[in-house]
Protein backbone atom coordinates (compact mmCIF):
# COMPACT_ATOMS: atom_id res chain seq x y z
CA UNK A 1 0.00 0.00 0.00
CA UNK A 2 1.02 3.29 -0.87
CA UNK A 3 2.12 6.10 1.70
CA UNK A 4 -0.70 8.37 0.71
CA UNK A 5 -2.80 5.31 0.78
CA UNK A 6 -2.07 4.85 4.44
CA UNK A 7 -1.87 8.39 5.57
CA UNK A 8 -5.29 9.11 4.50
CA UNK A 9 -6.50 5.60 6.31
CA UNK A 10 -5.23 6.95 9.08
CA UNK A 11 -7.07 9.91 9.07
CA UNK A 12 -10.37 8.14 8.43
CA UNK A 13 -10.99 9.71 4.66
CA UNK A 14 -13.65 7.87 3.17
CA UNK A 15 -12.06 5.84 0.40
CA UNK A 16 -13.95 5.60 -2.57
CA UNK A 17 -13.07 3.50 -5.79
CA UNK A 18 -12.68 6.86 -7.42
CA UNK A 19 -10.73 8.77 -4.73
CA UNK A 20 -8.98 5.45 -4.13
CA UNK A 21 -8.05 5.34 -7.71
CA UNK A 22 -6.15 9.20 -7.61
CA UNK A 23 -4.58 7.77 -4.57
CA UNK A 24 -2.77 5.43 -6.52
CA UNK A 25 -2.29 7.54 -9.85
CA UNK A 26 -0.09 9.91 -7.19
CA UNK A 27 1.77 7.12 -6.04
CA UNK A 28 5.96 7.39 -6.03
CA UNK A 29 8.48 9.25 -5.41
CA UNK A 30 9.47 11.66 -8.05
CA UNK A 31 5.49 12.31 -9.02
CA UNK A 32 4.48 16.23 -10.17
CA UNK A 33 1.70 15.23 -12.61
CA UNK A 34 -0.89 18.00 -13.87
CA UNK A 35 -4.65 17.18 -12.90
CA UNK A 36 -5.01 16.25 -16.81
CA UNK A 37 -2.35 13.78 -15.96
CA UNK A 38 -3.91 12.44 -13.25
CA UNK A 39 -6.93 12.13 -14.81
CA UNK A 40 -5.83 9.98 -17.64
CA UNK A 41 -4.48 7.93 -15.35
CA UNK A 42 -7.18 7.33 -13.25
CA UNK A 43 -9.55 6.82 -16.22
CA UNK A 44 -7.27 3.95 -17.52
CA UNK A 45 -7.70 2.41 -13.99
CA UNK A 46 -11.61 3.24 -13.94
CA UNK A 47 -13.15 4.37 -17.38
CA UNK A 48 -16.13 6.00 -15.71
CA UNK A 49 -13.84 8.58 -13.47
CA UNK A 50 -14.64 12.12 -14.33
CA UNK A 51 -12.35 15.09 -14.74
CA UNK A 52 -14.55 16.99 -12.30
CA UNK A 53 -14.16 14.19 -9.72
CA UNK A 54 -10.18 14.23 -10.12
CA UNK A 55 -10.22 18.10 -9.47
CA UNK A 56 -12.71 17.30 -7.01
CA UNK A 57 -10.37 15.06 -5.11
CA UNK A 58 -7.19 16.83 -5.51
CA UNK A 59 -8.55 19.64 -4.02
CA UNK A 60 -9.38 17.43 -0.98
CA UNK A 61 -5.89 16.21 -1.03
CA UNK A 62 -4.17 19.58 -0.79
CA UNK A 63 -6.94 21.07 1.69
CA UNK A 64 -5.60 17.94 3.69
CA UNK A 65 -2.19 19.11 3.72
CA UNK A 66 -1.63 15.53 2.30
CA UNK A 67 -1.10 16.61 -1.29
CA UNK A 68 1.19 19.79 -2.25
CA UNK A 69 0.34 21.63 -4.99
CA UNK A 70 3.54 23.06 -7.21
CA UNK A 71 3.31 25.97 -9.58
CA UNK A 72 6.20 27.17 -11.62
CA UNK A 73 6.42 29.24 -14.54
CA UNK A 74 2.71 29.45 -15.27
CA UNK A 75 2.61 26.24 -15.83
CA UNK A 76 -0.33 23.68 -15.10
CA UNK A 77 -0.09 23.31 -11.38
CA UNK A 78 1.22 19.93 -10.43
CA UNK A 79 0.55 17.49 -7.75
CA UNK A 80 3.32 16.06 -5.40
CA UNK A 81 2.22 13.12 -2.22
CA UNK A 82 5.46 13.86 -0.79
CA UNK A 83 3.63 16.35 1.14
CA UNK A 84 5.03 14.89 4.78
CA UNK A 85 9.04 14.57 3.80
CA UNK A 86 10.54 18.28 3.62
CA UNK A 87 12.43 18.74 0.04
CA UNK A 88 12.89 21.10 -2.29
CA UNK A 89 12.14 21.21 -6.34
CA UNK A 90 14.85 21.17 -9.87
CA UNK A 91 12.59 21.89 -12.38
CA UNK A 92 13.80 22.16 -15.81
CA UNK A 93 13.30 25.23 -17.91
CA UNK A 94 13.02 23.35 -21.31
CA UNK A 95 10.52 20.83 -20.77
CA UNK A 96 9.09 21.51 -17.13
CA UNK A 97 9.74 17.92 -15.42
CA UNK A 98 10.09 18.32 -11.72
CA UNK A 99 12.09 16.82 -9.59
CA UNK A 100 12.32 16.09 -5.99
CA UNK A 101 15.45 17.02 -4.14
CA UNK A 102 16.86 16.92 -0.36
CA UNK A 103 19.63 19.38 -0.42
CA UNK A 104 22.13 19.17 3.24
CA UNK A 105 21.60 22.73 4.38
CA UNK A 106 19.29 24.43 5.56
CA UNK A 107 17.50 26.99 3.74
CA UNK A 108 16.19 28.63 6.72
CA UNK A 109 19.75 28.55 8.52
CA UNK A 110 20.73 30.26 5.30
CA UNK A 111 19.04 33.28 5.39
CA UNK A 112 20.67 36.17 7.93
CA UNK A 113 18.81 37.48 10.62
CA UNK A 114 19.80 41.48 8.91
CA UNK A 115 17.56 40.08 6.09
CA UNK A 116 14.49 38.72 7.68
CA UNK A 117 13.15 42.20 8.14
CA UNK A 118 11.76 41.42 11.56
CA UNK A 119 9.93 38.59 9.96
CA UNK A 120 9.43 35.37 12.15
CA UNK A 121 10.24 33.05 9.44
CA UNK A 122 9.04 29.61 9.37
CA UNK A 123 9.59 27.76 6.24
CA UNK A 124 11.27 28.36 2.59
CA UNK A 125 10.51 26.99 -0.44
CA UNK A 126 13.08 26.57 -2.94
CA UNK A 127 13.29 25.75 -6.69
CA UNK A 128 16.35 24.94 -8.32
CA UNK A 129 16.04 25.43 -11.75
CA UNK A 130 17.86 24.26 -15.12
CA UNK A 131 18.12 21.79 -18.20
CA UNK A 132 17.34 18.06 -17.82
CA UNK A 133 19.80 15.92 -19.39
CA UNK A 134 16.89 15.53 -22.29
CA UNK A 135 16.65 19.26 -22.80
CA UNK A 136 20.51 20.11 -22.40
């Protein structure tokens, strides 16, 4: 079973063959698919899935906390499960694949106090960005 699969046990969500089925599509650990992606997905799974139930369910997911949704560029927002491990994105500028990545430092550690403005700061996202070896 996958992670996602059990965290959302765990919290009692009522698992449906449908929302069951976007579970799995978002299984792994390098998955940043689009909802269009998931859809597809999910469709070849169960035919009579709907688009609107896929949204639906993301939605859920990220209200949840147990799905992140990832933005970058203006592209289609994408969906990452590794919503519980802390790591940042590589995303390449050519074709848009995402990555996940767990650089040493710490990003927060990083960033001097003289630059915080007074800010309590509590978390940082970063995105490395660059060419894939496909794109390069």
């Amino acid at each position: 079973m996958s992670d996602l699969l059990e965290r959302l046990r765990g919290r009692g969500w009522r698992m449906t063959s449908q929302r069951r089925v976007v579970a799995e599509v978002l299984d792994g650990e390098h998955v940043h698919l689009t909802a269009d992606e998931v859809h597809a997905r999910a469709a070849r799974r169960l035919p009579e899935i709907s688009r609107a139930t896929v949204y639906n369910t993301l939605g859920e997911l990220v209200s949840l906390g147990e799905v992140l949704e990832v933005a970058t560029d203006g592209r289609a927002k994408r969906y990452d499960p590794n919503a519980h491990h802390p790591h940042h994105h590589l995303v390449c500028s050519g074709c848009g694949t995402i990555r996940d990545v767990h650089p040493t430092n710490d990003p927060l550690a990083d960033l001097p106090v003289e630059e915080r403005f007074g800010f309590t700061v509590s978390e940082a996202e970063v995105t490395y960005r660059g060419l894939c070896p496909d794109c390069a």
